[in-house]
C-alpha atoms as a PDB file:
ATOM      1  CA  UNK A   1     129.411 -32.904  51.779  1.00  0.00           C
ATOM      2  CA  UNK A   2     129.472 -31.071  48.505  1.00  0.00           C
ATOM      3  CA  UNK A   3     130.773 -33.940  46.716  1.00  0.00           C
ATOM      4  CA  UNK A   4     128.060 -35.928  48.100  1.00  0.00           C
ATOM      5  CA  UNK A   5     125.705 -33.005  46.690  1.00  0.00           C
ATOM      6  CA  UNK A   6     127.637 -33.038  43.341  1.00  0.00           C
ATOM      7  CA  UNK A   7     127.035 -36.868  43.120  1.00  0.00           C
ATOM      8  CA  UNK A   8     123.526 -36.900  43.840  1.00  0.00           C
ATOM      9  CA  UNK A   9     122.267 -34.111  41.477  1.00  0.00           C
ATOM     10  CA  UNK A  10     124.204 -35.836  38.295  1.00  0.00           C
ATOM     11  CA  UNK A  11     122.326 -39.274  39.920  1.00  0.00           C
ATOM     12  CA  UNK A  12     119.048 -37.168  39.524  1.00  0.00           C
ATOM     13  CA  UNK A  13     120.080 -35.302  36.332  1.00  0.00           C
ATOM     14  CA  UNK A  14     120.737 -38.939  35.011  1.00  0.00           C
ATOM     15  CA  UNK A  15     117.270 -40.367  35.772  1.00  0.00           C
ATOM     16  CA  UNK A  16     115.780 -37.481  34.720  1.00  0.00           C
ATOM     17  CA  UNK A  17     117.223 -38.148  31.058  1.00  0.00           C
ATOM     18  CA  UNK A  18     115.846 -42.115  31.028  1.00  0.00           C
ATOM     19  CA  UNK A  19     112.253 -40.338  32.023  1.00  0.00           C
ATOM     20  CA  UNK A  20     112.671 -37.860  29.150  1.00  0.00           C
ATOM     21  CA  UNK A  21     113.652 -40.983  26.781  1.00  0.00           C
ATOM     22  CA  UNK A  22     110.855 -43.057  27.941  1.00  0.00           C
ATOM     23  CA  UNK A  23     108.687 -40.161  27.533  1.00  0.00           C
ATOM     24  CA  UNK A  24     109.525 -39.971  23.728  1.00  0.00           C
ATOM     25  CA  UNK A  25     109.875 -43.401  23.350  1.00  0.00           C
ATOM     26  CA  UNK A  26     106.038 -44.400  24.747  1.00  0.00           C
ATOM     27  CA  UNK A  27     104.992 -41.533  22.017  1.00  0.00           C
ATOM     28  CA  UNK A  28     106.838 -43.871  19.439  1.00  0.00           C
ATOM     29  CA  UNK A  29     104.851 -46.952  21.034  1.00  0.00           C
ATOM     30  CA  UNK A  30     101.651 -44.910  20.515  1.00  0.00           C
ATOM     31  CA  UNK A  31     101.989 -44.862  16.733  1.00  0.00           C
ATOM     32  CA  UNK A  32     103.076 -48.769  16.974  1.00  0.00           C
ATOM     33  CA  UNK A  33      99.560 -50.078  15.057  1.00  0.00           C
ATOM     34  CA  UNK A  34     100.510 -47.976  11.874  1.00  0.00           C
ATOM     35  CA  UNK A  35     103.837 -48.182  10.410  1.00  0.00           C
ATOM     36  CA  UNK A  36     104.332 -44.577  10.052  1.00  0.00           C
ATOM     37  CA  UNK A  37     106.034 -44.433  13.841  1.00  0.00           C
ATOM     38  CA  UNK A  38     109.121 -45.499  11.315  1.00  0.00           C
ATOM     39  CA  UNK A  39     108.823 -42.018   9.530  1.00  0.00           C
ATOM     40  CA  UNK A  40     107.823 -39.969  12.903  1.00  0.00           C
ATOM     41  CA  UNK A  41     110.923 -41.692  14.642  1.00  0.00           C
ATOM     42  CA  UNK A  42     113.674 -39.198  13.763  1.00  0.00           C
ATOM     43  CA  UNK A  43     111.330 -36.160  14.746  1.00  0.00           C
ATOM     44  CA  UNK A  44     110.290 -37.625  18.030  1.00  0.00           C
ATOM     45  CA  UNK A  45     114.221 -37.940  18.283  1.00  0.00           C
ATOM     46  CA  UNK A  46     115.120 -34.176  17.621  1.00  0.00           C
ATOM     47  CA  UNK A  47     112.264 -33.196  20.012  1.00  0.00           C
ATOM     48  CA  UNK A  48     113.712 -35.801  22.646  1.00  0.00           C
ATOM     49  CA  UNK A  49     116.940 -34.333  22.541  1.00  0.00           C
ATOM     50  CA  UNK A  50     115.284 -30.664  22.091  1.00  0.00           C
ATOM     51  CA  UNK A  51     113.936 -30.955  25.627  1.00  0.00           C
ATOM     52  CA  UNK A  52     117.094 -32.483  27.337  1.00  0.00           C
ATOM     53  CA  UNK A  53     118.376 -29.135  25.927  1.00  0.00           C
ATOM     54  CA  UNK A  54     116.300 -26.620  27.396  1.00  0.00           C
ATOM     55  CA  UNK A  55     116.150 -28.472  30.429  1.00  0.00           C
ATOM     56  CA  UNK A  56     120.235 -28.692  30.818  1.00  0.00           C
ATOM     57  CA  UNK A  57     120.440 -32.355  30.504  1.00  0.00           C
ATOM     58  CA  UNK A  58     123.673 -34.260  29.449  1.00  0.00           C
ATOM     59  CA  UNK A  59     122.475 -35.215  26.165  1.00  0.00           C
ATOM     60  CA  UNK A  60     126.058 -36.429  25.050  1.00  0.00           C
ATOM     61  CA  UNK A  61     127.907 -39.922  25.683  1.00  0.00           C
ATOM     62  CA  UNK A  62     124.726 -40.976  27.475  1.00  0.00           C
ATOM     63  CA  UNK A  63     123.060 -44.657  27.462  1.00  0.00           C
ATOM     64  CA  UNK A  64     120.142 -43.228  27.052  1.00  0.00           C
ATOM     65  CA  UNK A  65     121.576 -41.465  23.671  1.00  0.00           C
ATOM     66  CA  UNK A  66     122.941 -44.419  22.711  1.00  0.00           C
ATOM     67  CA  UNK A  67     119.913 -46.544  22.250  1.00  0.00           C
ATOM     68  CA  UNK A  68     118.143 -43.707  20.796  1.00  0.00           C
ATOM     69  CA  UNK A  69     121.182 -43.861  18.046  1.00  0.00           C
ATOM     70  CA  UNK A  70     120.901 -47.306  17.458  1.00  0.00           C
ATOM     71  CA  UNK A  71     117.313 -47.452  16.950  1.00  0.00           C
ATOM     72  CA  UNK A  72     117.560 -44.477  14.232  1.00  0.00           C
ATOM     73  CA  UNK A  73     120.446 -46.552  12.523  1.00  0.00           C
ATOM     74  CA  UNK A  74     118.357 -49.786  12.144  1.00  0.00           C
ATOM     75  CA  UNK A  75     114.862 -47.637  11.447  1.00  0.00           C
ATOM     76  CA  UNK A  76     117.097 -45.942   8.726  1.00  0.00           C
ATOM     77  CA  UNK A  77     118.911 -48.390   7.375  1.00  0.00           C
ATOM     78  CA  UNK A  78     117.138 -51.414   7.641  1.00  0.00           C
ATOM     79  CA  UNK A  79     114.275 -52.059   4.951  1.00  0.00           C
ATOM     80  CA  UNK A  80     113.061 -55.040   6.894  1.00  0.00           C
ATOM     81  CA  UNK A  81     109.479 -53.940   8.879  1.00  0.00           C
ATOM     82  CA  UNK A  82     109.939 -56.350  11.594  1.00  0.00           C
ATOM     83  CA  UNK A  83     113.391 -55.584  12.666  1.00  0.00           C
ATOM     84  CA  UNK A  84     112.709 -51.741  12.620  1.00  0.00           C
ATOM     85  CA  UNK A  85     109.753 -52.918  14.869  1.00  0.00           C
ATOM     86  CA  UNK A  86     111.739 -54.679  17.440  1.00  0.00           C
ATOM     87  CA  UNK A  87     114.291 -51.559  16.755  1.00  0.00           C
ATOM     88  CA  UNK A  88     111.282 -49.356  18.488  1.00  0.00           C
ATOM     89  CA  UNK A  89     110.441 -51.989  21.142  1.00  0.00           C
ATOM     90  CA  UNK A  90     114.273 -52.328  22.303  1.00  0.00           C
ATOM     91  CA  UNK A  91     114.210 -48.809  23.267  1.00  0.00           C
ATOM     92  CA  UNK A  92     111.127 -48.779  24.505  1.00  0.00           C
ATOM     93  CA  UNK A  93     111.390 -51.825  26.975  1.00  0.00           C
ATOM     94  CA  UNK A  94     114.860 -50.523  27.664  1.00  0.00           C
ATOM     95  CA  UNK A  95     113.590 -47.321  29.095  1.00  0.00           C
ATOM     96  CA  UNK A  96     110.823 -48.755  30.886  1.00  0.00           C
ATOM     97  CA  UNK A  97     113.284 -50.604  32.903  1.00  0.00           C
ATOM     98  CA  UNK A  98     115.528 -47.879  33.200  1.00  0.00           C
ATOM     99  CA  UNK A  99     112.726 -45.978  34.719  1.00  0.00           C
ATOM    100  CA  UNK A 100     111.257 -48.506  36.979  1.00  0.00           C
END
């Protein structure tokens, strides 16, 4: 039984992380009409992974880390508008079906 336990609260823990990412990434989304969700993307980031903190989530070697990485490395390094755009609407459509 207690592994059962074990297995369900890191299945809840889990989800919980994908509804703190799609929290943070709708925010992003929000800003999507004016370019400057580009500049407020590594800040929604930090406070993403701010609340995982404080709430004890896994915020390490996570998919939903991952995509959050990947969208900062494209937003960063990418001076093409469009592509940082789809960068933002990757993650977002990835956590709404996460969450779903």
């Amino acid at each position: 039984m207690e592994n059962r336990e074990k297995e369900m609260k890191q299945k809840e823990t889990y989800q919980e992380g994908w509804k703190i990412s799609a929290k943070y990434s709708t925010i992003l989304m929000d800003h999507e009409d004016r370019n400057e969700y580009f500049e407020i993307a590594p800040n929604v980031y930090h406070q993403f992974i701010s609340e995982l903190r404080v709430k004890k989530i896994p915020h390490v070697d996570k998919n939903y880390i991952q995509i959050w990485d990947t969208m900062l490395n494209t937003v960063q390094n990418n001076p093409k508008i469009h592509v940082c755009r789809g960068a933002i609407k990757l993650l977002h459509q990835t956590n709404v079906q996460r969450t779903n």
